[in-house]
Protein backbone atom coordinates (compact mmCIF):
# COMPACT_ATOMS: atom_id res chain seq x y z
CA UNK A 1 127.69 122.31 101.05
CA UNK A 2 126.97 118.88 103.39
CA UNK A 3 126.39 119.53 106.51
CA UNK A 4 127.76 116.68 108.72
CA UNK A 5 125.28 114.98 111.04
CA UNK A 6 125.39 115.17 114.13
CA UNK A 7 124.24 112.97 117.49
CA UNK A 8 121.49 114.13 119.13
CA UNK A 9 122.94 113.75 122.56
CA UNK A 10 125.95 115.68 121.61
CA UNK A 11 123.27 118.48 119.64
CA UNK A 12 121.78 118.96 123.09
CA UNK A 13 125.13 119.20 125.30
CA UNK A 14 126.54 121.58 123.16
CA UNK A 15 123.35 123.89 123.24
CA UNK A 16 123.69 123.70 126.95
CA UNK A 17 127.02 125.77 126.68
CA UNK A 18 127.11 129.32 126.38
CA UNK A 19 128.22 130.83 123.18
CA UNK A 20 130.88 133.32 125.04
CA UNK A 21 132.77 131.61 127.93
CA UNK A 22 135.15 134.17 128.91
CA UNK A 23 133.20 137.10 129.16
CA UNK A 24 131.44 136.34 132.42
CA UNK A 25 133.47 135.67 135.91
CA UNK A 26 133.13 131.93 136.69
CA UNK A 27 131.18 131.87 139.90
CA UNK A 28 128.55 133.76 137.36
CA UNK A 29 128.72 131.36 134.78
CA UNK A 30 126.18 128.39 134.35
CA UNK A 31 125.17 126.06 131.91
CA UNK A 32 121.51 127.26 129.57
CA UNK A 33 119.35 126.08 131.97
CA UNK A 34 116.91 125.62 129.32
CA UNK A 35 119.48 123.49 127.33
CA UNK A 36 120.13 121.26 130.67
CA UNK A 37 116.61 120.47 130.94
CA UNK A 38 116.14 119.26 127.56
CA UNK A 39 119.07 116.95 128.25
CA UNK A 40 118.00 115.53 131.08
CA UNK A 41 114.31 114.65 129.69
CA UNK A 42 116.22 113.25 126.66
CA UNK A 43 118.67 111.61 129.13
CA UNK A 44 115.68 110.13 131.70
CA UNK A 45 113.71 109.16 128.83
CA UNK A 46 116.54 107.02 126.98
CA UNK A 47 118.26 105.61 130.07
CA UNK A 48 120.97 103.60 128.17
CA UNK A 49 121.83 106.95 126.60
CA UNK A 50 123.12 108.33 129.61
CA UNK A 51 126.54 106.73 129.14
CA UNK A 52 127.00 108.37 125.99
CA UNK A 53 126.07 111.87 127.74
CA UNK A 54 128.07 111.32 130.13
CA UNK A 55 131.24 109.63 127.80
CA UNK A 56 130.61 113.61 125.79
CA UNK A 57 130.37 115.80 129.46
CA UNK A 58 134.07 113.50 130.50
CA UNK A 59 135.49 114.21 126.38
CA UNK A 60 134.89 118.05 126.92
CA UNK A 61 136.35 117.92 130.45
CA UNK A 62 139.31 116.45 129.54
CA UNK A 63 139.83 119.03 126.88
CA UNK A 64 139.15 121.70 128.60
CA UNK A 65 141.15 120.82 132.16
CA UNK A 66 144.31 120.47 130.01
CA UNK A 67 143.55 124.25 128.94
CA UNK A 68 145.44 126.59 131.23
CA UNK A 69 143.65 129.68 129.98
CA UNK A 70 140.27 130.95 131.35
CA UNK A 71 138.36 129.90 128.40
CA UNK A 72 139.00 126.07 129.83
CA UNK A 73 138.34 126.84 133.42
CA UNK A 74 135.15 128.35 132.21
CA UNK A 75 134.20 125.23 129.77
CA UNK A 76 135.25 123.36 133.30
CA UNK A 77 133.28 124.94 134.92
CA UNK A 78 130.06 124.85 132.87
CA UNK A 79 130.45 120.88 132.48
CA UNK A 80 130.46 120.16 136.11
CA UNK A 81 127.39 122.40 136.23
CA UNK A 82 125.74 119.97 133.63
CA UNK A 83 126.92 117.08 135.55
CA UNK A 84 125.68 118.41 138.90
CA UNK A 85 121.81 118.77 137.42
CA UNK A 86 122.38 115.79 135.31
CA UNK A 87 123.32 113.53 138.78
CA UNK A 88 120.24 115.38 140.53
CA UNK A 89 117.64 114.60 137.60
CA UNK A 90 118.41 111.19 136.97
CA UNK A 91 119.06 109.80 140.51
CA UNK A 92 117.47 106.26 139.68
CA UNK A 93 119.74 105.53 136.97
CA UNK A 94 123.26 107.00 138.17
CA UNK A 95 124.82 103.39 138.22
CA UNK A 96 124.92 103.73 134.32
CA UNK A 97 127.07 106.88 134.36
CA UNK A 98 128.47 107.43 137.99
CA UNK A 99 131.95 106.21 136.64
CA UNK A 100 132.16 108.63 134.02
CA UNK A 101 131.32 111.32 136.68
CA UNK A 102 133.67 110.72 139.52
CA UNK A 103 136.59 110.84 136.35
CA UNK A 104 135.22 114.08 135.83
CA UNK A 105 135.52 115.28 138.89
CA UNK A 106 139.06 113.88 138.97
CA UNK A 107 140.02 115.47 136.11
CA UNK A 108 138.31 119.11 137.26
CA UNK A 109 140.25 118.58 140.92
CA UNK A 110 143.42 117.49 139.08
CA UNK A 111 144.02 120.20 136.97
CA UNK A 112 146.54 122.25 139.24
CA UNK A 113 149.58 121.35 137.66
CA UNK A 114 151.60 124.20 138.06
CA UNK A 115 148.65 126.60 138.75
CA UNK A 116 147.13 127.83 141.95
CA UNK A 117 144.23 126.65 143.17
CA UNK A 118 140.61 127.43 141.82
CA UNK A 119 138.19 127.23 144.63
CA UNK A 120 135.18 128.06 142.62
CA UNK A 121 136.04 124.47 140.36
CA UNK A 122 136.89 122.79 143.64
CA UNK A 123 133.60 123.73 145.22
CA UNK A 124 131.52 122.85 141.85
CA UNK A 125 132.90 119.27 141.87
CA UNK A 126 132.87 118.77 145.41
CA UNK A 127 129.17 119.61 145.20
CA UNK A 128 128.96 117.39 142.94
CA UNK A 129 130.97 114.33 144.48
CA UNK A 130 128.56 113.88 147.59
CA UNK A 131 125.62 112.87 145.31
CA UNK A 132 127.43 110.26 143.52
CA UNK A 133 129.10 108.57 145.99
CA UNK A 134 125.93 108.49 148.52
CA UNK A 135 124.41 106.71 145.95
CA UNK A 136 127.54 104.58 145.15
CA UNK A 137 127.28 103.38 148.75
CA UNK A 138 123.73 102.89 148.57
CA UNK A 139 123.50 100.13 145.63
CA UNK A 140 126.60 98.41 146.71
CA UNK A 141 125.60 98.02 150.73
């Protein structure tokens, strides 16, 4: 039996997941906090990784915001937590990655095709908007 290797950024993201995702009501649900942190030392110390974290958090948003069940509006939600304490610990270097977090956001607010609104994903990626883009606006003026 071969096990197939695997990256360590995308080891440590999917750690950061919880095992059950539909179990718990989404304004409950968070990323391993634990899991996070270990991600975002691996993330601060590695700086050109953090496109490749971030490419992985926009891969498993995309998946999971074409879901229309709860299991991908919990997996939603979970990655914008991630990205939320991702954007906060590595502030200095969010040039490298703030592209693949605004399409992340995008994709989280874009995902009412057909289906009422989710406030508790709206709020999450509004939260996590305001970081970005002050920063955004920052480095370009």
């Amino acid at each position: 039996m071969s096990l197939i290797p695997v990256a360590n950024h995308r080891a440590l993201l999917q750690d950061a997941y919880p095992k059950v995702l539909t179990v718990t009501p989404i304004a409950e649900l968070h990323a391993d906090s634990n899991a996070v942190s270990k991600v975002c030392f691996y993330a601060v110390g590695r700086p050109k990784k953090l496109p490749k974290v971030a490419a992985v958090l926009l891969e498993r948003c995309d998946k999971d915001s074409r879901s229309s069940g709860a299991k991908g509006r919990a997996g939603l939600a979970v990655t914008l937590d991630i990205c939320n304490k991702l954007v906060s610990e590595c502030r200095s270097e969010l040039s490298c990655f703030a592209e693949q977090i605004l399409k992340v956001v995008e994709l989280a607010l874009g995902r009412q095709n057909g289906v009422e609104r989710d406030t508790e994903i709206e709020g999450r990626a509004a939260a996590l908007v305001s970081p970005v883009l002050g920063s955004e606006e920052r480095r370009v003026g």
